[in-house]
C-alpha atoms as a PDB file:
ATOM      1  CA  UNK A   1      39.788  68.404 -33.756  1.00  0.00           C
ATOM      2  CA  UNK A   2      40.401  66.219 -36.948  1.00  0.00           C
ATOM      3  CA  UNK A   3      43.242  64.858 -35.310  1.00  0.00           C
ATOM      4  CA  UNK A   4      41.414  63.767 -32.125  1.00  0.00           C
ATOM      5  CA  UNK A   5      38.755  61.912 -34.306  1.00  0.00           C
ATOM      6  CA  UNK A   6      41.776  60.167 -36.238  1.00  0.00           C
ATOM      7  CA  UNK A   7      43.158  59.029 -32.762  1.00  0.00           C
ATOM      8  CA  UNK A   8      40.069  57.568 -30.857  1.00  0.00           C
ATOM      9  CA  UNK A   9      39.112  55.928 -34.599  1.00  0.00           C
ATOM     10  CA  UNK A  10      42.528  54.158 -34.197  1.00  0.00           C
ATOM     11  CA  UNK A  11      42.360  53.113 -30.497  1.00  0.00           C
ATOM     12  CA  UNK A  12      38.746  51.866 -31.385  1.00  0.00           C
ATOM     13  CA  UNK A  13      40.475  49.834 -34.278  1.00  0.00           C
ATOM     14  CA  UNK A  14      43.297  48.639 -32.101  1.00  0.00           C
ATOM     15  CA  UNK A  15      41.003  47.562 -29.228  1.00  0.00           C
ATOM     16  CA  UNK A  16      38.470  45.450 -31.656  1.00  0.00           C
ATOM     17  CA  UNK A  17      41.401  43.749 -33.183  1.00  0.00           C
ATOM     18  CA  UNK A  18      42.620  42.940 -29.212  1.00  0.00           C
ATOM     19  CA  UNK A  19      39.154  41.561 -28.037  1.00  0.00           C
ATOM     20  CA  UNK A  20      38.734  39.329 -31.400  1.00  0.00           C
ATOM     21  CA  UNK A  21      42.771  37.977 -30.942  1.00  0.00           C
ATOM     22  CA  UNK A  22      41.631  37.289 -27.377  1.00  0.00           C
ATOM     23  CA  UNK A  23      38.590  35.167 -28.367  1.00  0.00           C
ATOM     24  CA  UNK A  24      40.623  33.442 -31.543  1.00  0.00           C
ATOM     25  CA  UNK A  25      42.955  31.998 -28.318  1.00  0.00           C
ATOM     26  CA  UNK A  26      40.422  30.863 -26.159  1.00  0.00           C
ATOM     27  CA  UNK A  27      38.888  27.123 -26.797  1.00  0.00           C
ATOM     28  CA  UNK A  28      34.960  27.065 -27.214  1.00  0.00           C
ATOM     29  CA  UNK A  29      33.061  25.822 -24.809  1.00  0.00           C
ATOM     30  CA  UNK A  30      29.572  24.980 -25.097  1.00  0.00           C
ATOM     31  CA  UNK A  31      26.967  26.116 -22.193  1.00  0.00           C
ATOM     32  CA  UNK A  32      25.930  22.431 -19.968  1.00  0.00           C
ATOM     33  CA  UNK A  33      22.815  20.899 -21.072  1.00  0.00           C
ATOM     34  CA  UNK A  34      21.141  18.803 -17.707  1.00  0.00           C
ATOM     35  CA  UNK A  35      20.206  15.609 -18.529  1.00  0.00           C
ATOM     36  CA  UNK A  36      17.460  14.159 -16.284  1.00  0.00           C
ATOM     37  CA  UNK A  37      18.326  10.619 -14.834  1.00  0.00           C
ATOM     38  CA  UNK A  38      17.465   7.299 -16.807  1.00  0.00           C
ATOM     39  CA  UNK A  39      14.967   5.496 -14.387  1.00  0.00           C
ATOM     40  CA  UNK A  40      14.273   1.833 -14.737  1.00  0.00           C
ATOM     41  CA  UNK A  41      11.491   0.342 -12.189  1.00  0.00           C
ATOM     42  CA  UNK A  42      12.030  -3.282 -14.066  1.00  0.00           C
ATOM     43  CA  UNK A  43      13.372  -5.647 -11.200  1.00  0.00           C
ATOM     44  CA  UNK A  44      12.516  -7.180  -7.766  1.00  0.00           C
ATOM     45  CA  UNK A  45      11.384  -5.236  -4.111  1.00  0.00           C
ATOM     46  CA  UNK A  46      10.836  -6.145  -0.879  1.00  0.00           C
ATOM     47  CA  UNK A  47       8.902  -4.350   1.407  1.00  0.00           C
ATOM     48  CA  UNK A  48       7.555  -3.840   5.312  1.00  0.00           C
ATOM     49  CA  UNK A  49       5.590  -1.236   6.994  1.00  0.00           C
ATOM     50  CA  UNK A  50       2.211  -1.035   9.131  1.00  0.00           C
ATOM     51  CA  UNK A  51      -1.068   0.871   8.864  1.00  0.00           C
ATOM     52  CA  UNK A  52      -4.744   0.706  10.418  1.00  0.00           C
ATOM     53  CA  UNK A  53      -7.718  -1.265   9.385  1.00  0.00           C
ATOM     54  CA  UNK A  54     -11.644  -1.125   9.999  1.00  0.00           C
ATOM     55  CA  UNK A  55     -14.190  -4.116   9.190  1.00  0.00           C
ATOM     56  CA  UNK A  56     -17.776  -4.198   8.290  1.00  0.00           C
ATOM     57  CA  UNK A  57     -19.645  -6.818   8.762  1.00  0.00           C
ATOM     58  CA  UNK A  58     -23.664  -8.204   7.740  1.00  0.00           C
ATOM     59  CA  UNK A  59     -24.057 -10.787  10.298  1.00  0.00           C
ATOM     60  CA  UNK A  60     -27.286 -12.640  11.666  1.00  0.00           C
ATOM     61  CA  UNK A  61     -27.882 -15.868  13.523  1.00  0.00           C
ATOM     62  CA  UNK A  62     -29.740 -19.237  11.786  1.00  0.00           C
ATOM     63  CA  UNK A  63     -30.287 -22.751  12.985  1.00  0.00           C
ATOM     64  CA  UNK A  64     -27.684 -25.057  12.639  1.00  0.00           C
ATOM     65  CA  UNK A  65     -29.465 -28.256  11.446  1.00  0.00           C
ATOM     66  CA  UNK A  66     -31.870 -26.187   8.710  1.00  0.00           C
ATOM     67  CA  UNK A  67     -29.448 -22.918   7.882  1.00  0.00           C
ATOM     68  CA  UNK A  68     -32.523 -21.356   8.610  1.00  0.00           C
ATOM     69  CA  UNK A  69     -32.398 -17.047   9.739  1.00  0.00           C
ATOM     70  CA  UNK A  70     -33.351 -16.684  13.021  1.00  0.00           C
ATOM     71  CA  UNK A  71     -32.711 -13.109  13.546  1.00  0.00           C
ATOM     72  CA  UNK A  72     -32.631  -9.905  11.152  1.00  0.00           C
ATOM     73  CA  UNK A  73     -28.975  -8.767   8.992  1.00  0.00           C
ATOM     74  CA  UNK A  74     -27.180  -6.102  11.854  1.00  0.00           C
ATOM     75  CA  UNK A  75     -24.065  -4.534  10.509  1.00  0.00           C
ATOM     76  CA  UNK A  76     -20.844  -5.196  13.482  1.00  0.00           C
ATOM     77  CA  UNK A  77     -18.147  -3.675  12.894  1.00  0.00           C
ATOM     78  CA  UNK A  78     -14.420  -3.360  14.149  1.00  0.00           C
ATOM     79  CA  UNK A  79     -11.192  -1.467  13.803  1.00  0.00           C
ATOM     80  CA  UNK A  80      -7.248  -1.471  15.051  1.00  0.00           C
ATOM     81  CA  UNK A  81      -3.700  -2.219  13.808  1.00  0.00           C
ATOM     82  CA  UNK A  82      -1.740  -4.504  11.785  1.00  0.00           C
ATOM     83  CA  UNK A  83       1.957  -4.759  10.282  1.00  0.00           C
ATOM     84  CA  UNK A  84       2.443  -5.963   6.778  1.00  0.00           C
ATOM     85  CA  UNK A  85       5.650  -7.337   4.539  1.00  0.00           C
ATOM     86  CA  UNK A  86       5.575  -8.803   1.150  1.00  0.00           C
ATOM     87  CA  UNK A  87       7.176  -9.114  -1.723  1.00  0.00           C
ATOM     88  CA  UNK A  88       7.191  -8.332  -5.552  1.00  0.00           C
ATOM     89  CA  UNK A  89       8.180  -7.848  -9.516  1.00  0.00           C
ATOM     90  CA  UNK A  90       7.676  -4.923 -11.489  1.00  0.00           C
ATOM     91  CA  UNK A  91       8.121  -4.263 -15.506  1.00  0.00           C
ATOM     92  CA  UNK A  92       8.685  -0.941 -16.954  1.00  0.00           C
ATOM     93  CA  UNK A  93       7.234  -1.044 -20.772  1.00  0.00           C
ATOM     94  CA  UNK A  94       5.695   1.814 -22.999  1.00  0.00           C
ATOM     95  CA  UNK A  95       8.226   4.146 -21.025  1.00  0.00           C
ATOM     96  CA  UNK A  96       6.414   5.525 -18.086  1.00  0.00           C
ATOM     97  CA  UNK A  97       3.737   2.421 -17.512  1.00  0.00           C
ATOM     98  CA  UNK A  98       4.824  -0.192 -14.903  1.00  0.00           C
ATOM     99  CA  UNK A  99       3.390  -3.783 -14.447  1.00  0.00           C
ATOM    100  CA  UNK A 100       3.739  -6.030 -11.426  1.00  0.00           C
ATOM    101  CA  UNK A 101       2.766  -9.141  -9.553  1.00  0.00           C
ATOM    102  CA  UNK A 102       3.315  -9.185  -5.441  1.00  0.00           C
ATOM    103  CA  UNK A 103       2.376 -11.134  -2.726  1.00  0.00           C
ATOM    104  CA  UNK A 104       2.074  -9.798   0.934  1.00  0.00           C
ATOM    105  CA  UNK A 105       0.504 -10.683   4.313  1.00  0.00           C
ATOM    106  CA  UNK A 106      -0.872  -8.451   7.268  1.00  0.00           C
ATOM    107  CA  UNK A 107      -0.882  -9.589  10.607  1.00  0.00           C
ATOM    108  CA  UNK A 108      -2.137  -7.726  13.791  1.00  0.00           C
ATOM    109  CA  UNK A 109      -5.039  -6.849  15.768  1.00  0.00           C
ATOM    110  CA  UNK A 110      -8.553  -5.724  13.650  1.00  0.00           C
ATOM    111  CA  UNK A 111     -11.031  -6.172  16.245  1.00  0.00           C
ATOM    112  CA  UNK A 112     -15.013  -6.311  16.825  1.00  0.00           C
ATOM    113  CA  UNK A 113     -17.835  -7.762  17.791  1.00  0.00           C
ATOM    114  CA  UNK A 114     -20.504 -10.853  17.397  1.00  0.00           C
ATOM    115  CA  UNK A 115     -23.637 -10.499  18.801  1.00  0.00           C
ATOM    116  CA  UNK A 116     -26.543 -13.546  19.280  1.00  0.00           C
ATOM    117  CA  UNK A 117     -29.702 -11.490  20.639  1.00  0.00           C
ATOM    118  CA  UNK A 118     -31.275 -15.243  20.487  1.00  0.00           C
ATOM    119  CA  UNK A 119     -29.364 -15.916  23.439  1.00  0.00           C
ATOM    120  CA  UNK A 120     -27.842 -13.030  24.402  1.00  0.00           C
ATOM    121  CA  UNK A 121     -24.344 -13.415  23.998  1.00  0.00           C
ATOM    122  CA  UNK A 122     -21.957 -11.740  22.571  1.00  0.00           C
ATOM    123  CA  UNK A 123     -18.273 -12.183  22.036  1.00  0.00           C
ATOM    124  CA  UNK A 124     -14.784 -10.492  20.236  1.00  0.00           C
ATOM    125  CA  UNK A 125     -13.819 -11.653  17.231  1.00  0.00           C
ATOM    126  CA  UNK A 126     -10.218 -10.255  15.516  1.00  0.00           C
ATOM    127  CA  UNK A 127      -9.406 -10.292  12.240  1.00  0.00           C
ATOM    128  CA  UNK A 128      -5.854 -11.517  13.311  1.00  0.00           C
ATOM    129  CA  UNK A 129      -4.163 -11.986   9.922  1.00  0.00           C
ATOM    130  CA  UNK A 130      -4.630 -11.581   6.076  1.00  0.00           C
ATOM    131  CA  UNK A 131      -2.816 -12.447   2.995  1.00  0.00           C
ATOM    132  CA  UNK A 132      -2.798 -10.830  -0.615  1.00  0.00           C
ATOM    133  CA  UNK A 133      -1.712 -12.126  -4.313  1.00  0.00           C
ATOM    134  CA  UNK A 134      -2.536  -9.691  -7.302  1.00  0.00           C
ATOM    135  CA  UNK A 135      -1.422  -7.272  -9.908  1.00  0.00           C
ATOM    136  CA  UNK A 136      -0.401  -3.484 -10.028  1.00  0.00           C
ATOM    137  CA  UNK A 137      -0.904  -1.124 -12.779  1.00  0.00           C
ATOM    138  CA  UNK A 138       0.833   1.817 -12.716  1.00  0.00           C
ATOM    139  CA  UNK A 139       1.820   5.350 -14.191  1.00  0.00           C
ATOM    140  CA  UNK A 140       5.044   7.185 -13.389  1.00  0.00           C
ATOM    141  CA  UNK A 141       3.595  10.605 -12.990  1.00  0.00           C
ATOM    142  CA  UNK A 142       7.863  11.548 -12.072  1.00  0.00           C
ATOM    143  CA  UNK A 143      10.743   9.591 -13.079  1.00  0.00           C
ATOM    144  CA  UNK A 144      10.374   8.635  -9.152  1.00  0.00           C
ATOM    145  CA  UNK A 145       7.219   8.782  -8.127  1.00  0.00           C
ATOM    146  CA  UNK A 146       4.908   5.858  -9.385  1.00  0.00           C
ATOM    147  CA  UNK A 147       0.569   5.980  -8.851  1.00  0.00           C
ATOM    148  CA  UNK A 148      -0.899   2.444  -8.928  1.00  0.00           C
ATOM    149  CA  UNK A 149      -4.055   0.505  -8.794  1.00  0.00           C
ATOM    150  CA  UNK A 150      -3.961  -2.653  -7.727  1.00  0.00           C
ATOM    151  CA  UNK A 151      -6.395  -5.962  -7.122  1.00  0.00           C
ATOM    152  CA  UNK A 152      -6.123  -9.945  -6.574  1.00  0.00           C
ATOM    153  CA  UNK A 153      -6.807 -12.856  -4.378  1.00  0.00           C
ATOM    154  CA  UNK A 154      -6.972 -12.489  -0.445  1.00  0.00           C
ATOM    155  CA  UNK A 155      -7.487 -14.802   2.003  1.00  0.00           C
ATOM    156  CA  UNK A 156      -8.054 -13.929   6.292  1.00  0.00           C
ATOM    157  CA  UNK A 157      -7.743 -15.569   9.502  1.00  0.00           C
ATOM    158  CA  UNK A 158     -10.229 -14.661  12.363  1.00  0.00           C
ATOM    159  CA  UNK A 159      -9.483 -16.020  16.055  1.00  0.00           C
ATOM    160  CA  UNK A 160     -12.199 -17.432  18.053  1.00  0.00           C
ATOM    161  CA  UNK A 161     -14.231 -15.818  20.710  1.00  0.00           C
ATOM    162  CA  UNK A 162     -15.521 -16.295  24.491  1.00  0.00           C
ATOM    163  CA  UNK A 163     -19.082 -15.359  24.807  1.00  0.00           C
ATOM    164  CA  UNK A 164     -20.429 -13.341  27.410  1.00  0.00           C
ATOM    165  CA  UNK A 165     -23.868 -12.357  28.892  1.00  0.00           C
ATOM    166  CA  UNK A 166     -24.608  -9.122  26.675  1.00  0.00           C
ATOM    167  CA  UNK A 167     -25.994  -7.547  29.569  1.00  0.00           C
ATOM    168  CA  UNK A 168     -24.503  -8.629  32.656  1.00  0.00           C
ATOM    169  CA  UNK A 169     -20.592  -8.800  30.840  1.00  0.00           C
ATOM    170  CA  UNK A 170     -20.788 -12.288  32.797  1.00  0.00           C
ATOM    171  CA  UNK A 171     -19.146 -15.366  31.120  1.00  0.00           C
ATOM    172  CA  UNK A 172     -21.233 -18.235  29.918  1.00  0.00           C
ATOM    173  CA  UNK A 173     -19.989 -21.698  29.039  1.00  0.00           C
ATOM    174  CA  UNK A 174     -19.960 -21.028  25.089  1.00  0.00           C
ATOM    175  CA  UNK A 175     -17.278 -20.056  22.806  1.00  0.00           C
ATOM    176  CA  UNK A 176     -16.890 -20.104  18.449  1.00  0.00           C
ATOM    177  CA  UNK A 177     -13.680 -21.409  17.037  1.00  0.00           C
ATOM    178  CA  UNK A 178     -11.218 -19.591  14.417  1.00  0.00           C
ATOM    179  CA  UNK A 179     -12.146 -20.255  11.117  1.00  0.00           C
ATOM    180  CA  UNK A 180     -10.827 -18.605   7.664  1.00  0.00           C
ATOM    181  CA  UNK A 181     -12.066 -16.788   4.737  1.00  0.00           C
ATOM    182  CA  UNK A 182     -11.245 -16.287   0.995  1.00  0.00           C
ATOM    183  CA  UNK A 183     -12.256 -13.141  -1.246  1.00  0.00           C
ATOM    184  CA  UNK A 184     -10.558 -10.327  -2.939  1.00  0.00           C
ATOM    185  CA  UNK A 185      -9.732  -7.089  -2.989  1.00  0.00           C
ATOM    186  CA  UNK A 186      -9.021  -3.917  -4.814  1.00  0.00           C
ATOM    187  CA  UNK A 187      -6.849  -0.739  -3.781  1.00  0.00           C
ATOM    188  CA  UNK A 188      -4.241   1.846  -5.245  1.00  0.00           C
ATOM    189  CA  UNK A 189      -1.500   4.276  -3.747  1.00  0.00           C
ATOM    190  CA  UNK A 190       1.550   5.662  -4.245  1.00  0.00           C
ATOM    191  CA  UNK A 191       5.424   4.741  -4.474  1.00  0.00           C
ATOM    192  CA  UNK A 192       8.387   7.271  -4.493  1.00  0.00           C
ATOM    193  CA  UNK A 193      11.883   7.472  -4.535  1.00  0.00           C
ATOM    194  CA  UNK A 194      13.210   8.355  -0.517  1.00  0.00           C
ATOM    195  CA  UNK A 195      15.869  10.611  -3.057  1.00  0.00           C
ATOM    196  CA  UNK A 196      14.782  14.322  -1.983  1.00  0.00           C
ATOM    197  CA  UNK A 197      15.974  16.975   0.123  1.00  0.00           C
ATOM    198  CA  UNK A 198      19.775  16.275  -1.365  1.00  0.00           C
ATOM    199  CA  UNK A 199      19.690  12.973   0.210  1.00  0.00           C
ATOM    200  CA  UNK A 200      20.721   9.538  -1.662  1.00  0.00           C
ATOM    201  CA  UNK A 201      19.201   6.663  -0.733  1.00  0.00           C
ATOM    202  CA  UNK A 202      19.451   4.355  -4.062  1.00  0.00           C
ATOM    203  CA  UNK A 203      17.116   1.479  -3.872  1.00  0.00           C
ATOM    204  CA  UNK A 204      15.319   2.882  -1.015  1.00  0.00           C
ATOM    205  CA  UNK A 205      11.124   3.892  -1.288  1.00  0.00           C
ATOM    206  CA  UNK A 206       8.221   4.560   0.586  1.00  0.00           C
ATOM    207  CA  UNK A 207       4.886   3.879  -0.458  1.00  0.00           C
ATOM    208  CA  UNK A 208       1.610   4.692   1.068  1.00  0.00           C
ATOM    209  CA  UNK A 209      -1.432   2.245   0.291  1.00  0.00           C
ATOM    210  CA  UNK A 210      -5.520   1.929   0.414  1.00  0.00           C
ATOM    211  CA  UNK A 211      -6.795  -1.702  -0.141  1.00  0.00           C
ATOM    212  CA  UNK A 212     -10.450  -2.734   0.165  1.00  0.00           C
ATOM    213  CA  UNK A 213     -10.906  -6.729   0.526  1.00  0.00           C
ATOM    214  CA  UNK A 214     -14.269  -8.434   0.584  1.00  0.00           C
ATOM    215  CA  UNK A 215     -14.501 -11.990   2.208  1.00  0.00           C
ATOM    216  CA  UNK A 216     -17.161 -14.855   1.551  1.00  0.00           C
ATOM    217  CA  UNK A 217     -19.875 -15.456   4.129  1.00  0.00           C
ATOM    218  CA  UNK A 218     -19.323 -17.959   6.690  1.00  0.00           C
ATOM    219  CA  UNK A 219     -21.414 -19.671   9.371  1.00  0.00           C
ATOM    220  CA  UNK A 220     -19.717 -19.923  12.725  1.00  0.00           C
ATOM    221  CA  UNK A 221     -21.306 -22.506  15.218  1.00  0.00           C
ATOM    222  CA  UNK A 222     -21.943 -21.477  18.817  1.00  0.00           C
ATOM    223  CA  UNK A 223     -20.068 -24.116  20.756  1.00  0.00           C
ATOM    224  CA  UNK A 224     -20.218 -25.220  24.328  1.00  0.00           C
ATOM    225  CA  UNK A 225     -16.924 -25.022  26.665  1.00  0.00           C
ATOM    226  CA  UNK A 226     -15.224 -28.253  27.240  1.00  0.00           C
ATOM    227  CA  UNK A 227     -17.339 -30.707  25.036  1.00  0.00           C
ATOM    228  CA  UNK A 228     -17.777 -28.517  21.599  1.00  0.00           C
ATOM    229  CA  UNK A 229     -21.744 -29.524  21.743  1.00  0.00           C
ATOM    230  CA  UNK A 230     -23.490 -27.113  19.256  1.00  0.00           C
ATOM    231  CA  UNK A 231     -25.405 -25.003  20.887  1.00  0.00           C
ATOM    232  CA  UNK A 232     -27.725 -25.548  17.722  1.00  0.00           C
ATOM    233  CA  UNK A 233     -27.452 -21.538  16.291  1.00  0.00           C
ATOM    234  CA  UNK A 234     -24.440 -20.056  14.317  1.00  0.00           C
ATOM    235  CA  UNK A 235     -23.177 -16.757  13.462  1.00  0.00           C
ATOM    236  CA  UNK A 236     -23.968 -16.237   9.592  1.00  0.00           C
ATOM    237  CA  UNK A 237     -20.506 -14.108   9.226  1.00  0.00           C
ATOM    238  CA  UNK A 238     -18.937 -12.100   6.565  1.00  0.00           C
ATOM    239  CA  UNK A 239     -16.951  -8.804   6.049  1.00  0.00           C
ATOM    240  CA  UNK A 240     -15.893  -5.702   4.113  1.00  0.00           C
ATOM    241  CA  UNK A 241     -12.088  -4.776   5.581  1.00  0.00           C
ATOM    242  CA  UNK A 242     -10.617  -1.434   4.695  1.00  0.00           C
ATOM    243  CA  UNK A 243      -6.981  -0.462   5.526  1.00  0.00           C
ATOM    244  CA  UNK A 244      -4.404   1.770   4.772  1.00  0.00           C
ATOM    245  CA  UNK A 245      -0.641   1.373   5.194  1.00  0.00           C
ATOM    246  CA  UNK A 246       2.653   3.002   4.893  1.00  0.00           C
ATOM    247  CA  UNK A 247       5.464   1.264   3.855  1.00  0.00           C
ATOM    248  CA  UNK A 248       9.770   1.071   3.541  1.00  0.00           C
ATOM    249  CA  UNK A 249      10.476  -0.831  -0.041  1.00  0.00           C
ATOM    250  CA  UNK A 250      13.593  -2.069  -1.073  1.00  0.00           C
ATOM    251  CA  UNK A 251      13.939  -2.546  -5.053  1.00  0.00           C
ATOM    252  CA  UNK A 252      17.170  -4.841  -5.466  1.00  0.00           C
ATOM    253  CA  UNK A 253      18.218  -3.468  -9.154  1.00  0.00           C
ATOM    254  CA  UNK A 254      16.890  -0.350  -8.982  1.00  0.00           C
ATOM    255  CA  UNK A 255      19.132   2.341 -11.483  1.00  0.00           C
ATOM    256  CA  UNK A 256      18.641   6.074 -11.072  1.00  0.00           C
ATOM    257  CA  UNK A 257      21.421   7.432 -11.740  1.00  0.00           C
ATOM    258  CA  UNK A 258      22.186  10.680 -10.438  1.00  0.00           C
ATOM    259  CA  UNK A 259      21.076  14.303 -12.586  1.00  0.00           C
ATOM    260  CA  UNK A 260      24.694  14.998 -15.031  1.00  0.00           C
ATOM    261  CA  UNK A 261      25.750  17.234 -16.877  1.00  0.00           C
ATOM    262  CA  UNK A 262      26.711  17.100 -20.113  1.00  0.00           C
ATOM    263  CA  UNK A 263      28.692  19.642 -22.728  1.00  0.00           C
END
């Protein structure tokens, strides 16, 4: 018995000294420590998408020699479609706060109606384009993924109309002409990296937008076909326009390099 204690002591002994001869020859290695990617949103982007739009408007109809009301405030209204593309700069500062000036334009097809229950026309008026210059504040709430609010200047372009009998649909001999309007606007949304699913796209984002953009009130003559006569009664005009878009961005210095690892 003693000597089967001394002999599994000594293997013991002999197999301790093996394993710690075996780890004295290997080199040390250190486990991998991810490092997340250095982002840097400082730099130009371009950017084009499309969305849908609605418009509000407070309209009556007043005399065109006094400005004086002739009929009660109705609210018309319209909605439909538009593209947009613009353009912009942002700066990264603070570490995850981004600031930026753009510019963009909409163009399309945001539709409704003007009504004169003097004389009992009506017509379609579009709000055929729109243009934008403001700021963006925003918050990267991901290295990739930035929320914004946003805000500025914006100016519109609405086409003319054809009247019509309100009742009959008929034509009449009367028409308005296009005419423009400046206000602002506010809005916010989102921007994010299109880098998911194990799919690189460097540069390339998507962001998804609400903008709300008041314009001035403006008095629209009633004209008559062929001689532009006033008819001597305008459309007192303005509007509340609401959209929301989607769009493809391209940011032209954009660094994000890829997740490394490092020992």
């Amino acid at each position: 018995m003693k000597k089967l204690v001394i002999a599994l002591t000594a293997l013991a002994a002999f197999t301790g000294s093996a394993s710690a001869a075996d780890l004295a020859a290997r080199p040390y290695t250190k486990a991998p420590v991810v490092v997340p990617p250095a982002y840097n949103w400082t730099g130009f982007y371009i950017f084009g998408g499309g969305g849908g739009g609605l418009w509000a408007a407070d309209q009556n109809v007043v005399s065109t020699v006094a400005g004086v009301p002739l009929s009660i405030d109705h609210r018309q209204g319209g909605s439909g479609w538009f593209g947009t593309v613009g353009i912009g700069y942002d700066w990264q500062f603070n570490g995850p706060w981004v600031f930026g000036l753009f510019a963009d334009g909409q163009f399309g097809s945001i539709k409704g109606t003007l009504e004169d229950p003097i004389g009992g026309l009506m017509g379609t008026v579009k709000l055929q384009d729109s243009w934008a210059a403001g700021a963006r504040v925003g918050y990267l709430v991901a290295p990739n993924v930035l929320s914004y609010v946003n805000g500025g200047y914006s100016g519109s372009h609405w086409s003319g109309t054809a009247l019509i009998n309100e009742i009959s649909g008929a034509p009449v001999a009367g028409h308005t002409d296009s005419f423009n309007r400046n206000g602002w606007f506010v809005g916010g949304g989102v921007e994010n990296s299109l880098n998911f699913f194990g799919i690189s796209s460097p540069g390339w984002f998507m962001k998804t937008e609400y903008r709300s953009a008041f314009y001035d009130r403006k008095s629209v003559p009633l004209l008559v076909d062929g001689t532009n006569a006033l008819v001597g009664r305008d459309f007192r005009f303005n509007s509340w326009n609401q959209t929301i878009s989607t769009s493809l961005v391209y940011r032209f210095n954009w660094t994000g390099a890829p997740v490394q690892a490092k020992y």
